[in-house]
PDB file of N, CA and C in Angstrom:
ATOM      1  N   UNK A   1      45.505 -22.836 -82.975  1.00  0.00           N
ATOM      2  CA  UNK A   1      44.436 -22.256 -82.190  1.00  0.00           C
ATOM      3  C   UNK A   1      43.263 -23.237 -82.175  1.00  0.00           C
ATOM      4  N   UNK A   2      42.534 -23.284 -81.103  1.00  0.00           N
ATOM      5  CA  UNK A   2      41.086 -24.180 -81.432  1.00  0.00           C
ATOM      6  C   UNK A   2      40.853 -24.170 -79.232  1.00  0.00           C
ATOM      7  N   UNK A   3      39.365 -24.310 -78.397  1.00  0.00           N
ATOM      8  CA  UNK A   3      39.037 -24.690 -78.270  1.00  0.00           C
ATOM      9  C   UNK A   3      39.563 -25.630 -77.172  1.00  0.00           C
ATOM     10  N   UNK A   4      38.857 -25.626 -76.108  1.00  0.00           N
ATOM     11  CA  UNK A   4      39.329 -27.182 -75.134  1.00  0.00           C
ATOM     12  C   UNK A   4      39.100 -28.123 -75.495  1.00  0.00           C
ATOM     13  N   UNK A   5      38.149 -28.296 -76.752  1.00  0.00           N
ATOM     14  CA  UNK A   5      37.566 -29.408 -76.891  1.00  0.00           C
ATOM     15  C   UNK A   5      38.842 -30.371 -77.720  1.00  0.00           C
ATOM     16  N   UNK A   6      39.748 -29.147 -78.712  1.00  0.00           N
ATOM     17  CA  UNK A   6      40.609 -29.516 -79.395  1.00  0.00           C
ATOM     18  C   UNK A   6      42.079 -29.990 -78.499  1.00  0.00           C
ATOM     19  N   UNK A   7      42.416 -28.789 -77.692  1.00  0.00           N
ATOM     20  CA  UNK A   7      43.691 -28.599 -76.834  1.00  0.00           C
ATOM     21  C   UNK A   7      43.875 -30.042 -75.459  1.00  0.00           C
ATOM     22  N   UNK A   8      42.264 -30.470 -75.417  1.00  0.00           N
ATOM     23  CA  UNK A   8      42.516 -31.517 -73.785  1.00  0.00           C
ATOM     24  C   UNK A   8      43.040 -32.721 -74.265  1.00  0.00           C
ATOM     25  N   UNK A   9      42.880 -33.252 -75.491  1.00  0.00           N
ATOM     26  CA  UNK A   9      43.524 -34.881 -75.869  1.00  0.00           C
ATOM     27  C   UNK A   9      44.914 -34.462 -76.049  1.00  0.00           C
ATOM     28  N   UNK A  10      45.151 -33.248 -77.074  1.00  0.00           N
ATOM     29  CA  UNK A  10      46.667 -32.576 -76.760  1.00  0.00           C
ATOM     30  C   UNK A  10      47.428 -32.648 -76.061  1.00  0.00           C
ATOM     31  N   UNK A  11      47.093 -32.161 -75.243  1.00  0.00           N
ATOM     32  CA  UNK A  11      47.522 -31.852 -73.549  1.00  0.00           C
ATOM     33  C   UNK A  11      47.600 -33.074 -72.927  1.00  0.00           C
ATOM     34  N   UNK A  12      46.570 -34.106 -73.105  1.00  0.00           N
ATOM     35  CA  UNK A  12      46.897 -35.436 -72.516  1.00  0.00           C
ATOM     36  C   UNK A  12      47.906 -36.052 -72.685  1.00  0.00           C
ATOM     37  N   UNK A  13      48.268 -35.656 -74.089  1.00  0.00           N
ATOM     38  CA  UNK A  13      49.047 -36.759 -75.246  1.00  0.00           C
ATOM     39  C   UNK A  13      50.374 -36.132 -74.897  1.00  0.00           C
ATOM     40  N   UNK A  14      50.467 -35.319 -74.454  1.00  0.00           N
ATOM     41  CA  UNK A  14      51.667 -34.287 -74.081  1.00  0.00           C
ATOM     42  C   UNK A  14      52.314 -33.230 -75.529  1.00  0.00           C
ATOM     43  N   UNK A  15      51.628 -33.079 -76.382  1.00  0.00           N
ATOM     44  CA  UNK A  15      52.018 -32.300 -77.652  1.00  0.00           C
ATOM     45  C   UNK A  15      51.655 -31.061 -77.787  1.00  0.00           C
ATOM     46  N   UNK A  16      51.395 -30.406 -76.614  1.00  0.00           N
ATOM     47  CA  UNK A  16      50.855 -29.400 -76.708  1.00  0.00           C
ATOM     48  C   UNK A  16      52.623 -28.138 -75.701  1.00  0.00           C
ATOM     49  N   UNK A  17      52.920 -27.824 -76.249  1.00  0.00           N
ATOM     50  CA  UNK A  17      54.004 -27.104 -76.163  1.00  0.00           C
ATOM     51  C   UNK A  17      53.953 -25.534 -75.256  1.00  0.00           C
ATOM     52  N   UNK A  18      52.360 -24.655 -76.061  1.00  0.00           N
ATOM     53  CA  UNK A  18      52.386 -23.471 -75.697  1.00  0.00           C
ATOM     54  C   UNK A  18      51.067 -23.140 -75.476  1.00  0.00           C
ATOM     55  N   UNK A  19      50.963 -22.145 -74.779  1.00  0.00           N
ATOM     56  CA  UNK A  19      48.952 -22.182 -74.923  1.00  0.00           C
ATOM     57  C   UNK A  19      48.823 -20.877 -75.130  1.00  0.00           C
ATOM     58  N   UNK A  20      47.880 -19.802 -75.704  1.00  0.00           N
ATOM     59  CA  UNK A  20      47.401 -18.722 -76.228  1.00  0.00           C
ATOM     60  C   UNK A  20      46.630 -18.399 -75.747  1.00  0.00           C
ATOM     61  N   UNK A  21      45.982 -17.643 -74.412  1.00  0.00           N
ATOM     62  CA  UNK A  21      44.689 -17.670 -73.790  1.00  0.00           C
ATOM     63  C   UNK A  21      44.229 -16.350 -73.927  1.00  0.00           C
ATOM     64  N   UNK A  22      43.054 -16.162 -75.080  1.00  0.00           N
ATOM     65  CA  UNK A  22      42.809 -14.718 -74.769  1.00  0.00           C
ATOM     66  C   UNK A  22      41.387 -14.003 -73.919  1.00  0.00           C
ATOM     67  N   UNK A  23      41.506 -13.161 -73.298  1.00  0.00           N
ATOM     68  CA  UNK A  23      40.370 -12.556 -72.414  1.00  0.00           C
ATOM     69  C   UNK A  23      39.972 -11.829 -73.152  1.00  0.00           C
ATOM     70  N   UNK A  24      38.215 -12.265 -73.006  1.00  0.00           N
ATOM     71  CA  UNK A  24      37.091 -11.133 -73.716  1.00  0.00           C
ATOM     72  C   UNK A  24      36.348 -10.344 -72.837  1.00  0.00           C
ATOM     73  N   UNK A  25      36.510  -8.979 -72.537  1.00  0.00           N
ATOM     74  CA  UNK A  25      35.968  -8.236 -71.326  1.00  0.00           C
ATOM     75  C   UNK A  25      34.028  -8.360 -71.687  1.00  0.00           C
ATOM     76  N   UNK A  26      33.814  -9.632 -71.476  1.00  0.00           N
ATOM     77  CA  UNK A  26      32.288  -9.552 -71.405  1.00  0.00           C
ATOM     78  C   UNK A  26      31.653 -10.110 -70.096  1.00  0.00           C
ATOM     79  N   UNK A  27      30.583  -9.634 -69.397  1.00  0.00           N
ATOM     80  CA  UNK A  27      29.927 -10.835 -68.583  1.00  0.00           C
ATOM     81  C   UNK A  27      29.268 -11.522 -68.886  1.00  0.00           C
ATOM     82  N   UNK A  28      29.340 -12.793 -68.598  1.00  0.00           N
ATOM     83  CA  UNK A  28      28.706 -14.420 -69.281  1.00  0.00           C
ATOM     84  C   UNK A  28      27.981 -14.970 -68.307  1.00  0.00           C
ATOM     85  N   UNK A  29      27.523 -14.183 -66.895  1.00  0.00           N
ATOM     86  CA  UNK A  29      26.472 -15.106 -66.127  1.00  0.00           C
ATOM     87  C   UNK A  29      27.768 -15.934 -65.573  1.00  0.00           C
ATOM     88  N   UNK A  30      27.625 -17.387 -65.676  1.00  0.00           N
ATOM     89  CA  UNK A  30      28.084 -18.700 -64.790  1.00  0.00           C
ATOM     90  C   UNK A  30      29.444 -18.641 -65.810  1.00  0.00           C
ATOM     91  N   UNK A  31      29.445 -18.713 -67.093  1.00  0.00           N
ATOM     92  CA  UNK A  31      30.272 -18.523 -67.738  1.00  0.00           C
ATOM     93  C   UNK A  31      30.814 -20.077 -68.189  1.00  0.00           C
ATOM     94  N   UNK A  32      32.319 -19.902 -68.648  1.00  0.00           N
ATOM     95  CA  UNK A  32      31.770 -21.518 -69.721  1.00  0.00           C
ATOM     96  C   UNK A  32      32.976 -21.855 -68.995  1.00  0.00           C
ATOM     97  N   UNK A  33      33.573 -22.849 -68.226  1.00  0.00           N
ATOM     98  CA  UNK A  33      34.930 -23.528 -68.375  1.00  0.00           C
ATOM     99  C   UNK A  33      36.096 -23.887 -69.298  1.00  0.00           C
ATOM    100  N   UNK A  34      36.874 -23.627 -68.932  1.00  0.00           N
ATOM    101  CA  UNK A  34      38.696 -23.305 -69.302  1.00  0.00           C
ATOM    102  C   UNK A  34      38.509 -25.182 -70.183  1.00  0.00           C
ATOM    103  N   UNK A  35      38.327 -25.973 -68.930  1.00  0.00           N
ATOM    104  CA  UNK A  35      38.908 -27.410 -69.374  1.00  0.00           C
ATOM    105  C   UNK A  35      37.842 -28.051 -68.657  1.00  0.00           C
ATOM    106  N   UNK A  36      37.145 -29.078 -69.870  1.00  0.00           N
ATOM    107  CA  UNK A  36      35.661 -29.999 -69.404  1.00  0.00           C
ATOM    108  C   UNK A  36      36.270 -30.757 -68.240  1.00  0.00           C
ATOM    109  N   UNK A  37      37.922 -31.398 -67.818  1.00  0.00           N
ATOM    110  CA  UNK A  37      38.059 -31.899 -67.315  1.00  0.00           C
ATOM    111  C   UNK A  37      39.569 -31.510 -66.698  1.00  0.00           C
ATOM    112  N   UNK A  38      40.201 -32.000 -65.466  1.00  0.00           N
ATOM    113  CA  UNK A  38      40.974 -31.299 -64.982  1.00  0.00           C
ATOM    114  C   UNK A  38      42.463 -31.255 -65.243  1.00  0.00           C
ATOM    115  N   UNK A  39      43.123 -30.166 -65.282  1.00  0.00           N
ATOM    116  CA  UNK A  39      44.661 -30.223 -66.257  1.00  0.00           C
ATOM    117  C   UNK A  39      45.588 -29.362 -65.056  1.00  0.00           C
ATOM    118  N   UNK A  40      46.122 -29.770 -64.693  1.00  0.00           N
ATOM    119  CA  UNK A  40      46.928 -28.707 -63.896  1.00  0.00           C
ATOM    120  C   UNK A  40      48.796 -29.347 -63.998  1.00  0.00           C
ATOM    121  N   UNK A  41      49.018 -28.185 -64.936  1.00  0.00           N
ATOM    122  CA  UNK A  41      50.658 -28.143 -65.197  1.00  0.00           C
ATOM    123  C   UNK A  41      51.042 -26.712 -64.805  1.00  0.00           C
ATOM    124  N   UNK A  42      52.482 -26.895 -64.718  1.00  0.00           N
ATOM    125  CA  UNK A  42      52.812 -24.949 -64.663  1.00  0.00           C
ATOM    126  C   UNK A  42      53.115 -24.576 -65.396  1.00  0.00           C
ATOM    127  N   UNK A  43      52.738 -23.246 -65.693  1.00  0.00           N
ATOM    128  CA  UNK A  43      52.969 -22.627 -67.030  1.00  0.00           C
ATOM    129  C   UNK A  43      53.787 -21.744 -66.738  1.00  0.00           C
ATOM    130  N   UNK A  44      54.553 -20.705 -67.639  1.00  0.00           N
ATOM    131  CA  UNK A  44      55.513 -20.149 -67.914  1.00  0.00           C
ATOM    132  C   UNK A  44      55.335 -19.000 -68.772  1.00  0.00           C
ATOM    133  N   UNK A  45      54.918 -17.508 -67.957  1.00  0.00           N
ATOM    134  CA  UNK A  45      54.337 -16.948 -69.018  1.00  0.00           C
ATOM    135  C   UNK A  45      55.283 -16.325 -69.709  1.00  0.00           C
ATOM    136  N   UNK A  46      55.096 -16.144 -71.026  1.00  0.00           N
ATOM    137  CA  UNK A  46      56.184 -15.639 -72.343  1.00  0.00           C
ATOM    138  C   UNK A  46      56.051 -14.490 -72.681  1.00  0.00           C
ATOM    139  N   UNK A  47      54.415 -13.605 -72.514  1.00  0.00           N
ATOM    140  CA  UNK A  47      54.209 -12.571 -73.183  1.00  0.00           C
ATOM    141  C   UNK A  47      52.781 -12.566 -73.036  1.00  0.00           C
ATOM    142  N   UNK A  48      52.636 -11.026 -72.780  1.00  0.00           N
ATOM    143  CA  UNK A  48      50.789 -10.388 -73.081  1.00  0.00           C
ATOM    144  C   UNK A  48      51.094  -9.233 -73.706  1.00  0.00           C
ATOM    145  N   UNK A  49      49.349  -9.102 -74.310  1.00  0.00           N
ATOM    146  CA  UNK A  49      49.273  -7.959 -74.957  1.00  0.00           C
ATOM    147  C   UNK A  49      48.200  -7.362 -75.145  1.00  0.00           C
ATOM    148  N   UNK A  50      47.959  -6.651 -74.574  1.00  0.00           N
ATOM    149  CA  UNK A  50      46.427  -5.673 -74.483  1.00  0.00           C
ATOM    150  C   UNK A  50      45.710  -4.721 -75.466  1.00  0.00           C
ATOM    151  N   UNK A  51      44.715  -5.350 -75.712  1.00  0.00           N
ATOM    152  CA  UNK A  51      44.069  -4.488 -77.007  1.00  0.00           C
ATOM    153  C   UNK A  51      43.446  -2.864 -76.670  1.00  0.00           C
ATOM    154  N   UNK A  52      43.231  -1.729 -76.769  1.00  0.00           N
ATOM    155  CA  UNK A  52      42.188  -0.683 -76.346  1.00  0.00           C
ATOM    156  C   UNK A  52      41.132  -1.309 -76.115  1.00  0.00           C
ATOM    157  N   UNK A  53      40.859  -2.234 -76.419  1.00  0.00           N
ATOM    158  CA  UNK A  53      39.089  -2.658 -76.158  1.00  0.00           C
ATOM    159  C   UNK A  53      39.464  -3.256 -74.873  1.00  0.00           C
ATOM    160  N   UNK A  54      40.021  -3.843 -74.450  1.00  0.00           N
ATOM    161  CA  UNK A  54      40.270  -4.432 -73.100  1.00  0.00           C
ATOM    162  C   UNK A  54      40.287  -5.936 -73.283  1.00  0.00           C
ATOM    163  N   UNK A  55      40.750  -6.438 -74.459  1.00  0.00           N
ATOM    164  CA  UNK A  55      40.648  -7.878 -75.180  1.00  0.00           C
ATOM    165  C   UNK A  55      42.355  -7.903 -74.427  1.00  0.00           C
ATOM    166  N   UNK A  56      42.708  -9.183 -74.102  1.00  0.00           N
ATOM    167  CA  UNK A  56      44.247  -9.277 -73.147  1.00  0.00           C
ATOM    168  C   UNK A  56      44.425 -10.638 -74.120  1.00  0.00           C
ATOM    169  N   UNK A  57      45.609 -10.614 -74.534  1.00  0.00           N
ATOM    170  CA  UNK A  57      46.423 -11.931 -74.685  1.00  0.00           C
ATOM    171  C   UNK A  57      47.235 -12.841 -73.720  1.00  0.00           C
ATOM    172  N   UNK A  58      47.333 -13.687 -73.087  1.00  0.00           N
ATOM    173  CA  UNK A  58      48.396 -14.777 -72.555  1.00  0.00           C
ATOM    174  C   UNK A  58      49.079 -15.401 -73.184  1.00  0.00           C
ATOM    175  N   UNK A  59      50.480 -15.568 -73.029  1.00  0.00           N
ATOM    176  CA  UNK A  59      51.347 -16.312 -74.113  1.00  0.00           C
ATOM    177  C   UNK A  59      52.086 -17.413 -72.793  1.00  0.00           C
ATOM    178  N   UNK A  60      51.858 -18.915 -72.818  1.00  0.00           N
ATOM    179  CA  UNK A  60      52.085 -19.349 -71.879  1.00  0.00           C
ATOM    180  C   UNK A  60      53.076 -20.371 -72.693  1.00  0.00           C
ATOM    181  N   UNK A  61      54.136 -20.776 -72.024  1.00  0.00           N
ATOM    182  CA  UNK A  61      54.497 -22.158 -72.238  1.00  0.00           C
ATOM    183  C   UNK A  61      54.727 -23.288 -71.054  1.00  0.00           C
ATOM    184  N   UNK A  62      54.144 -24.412 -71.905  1.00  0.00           N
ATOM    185  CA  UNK A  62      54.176 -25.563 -70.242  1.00  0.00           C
ATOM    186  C   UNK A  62      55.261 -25.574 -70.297  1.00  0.00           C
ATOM    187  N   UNK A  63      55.804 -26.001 -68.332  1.00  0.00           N
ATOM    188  CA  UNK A  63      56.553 -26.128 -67.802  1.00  0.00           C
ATOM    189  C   UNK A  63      57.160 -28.163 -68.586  1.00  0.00           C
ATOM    190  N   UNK A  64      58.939 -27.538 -68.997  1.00  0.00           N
ATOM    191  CA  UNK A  64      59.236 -29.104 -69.288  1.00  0.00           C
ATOM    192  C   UNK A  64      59.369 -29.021 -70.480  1.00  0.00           C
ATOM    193  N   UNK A  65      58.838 -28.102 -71.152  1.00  0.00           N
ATOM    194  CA  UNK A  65      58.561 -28.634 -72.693  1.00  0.00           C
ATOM    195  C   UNK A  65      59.742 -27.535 -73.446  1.00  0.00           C
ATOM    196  N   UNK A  66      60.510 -27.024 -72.538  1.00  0.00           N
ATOM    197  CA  UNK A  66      61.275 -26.383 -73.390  1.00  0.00           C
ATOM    198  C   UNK A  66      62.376 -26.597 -74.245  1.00  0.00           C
TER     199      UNK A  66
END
């Protein structure tokens, strides 16, 4: 787990296998960006899971890496 800041050299490097994206039902104004810089692979979703609070999980895996 960690962060774009952690996941984008990852992702560059190609070692990044699966991604975990979870939604926080808050409003943030402008709000913060996914990725400081641009990443576009296809993903493959594996699994969600929804909290009562309205907190959502994504269970993705990149396309290729299976």
């Amino acid at each position: 787990m960690g962060g774009s800041t952690l996941a984008a050299p990852l992702l560059d490097a190609e070692l990044v296998d699966e991604l975990m994206l979870f939604v926080v039902p808050r409003l943030l104004g402008a709000g913060i960006p996914l990725w400081r810089q641009g990443h576009s692979r296809p993903l493959k979703l594996l699994r969600t899971h929804a909290w009562p609070d309205g907190m959502v999980l994504l269970h993705y895996q990149i396309a290729g890496s299976e």
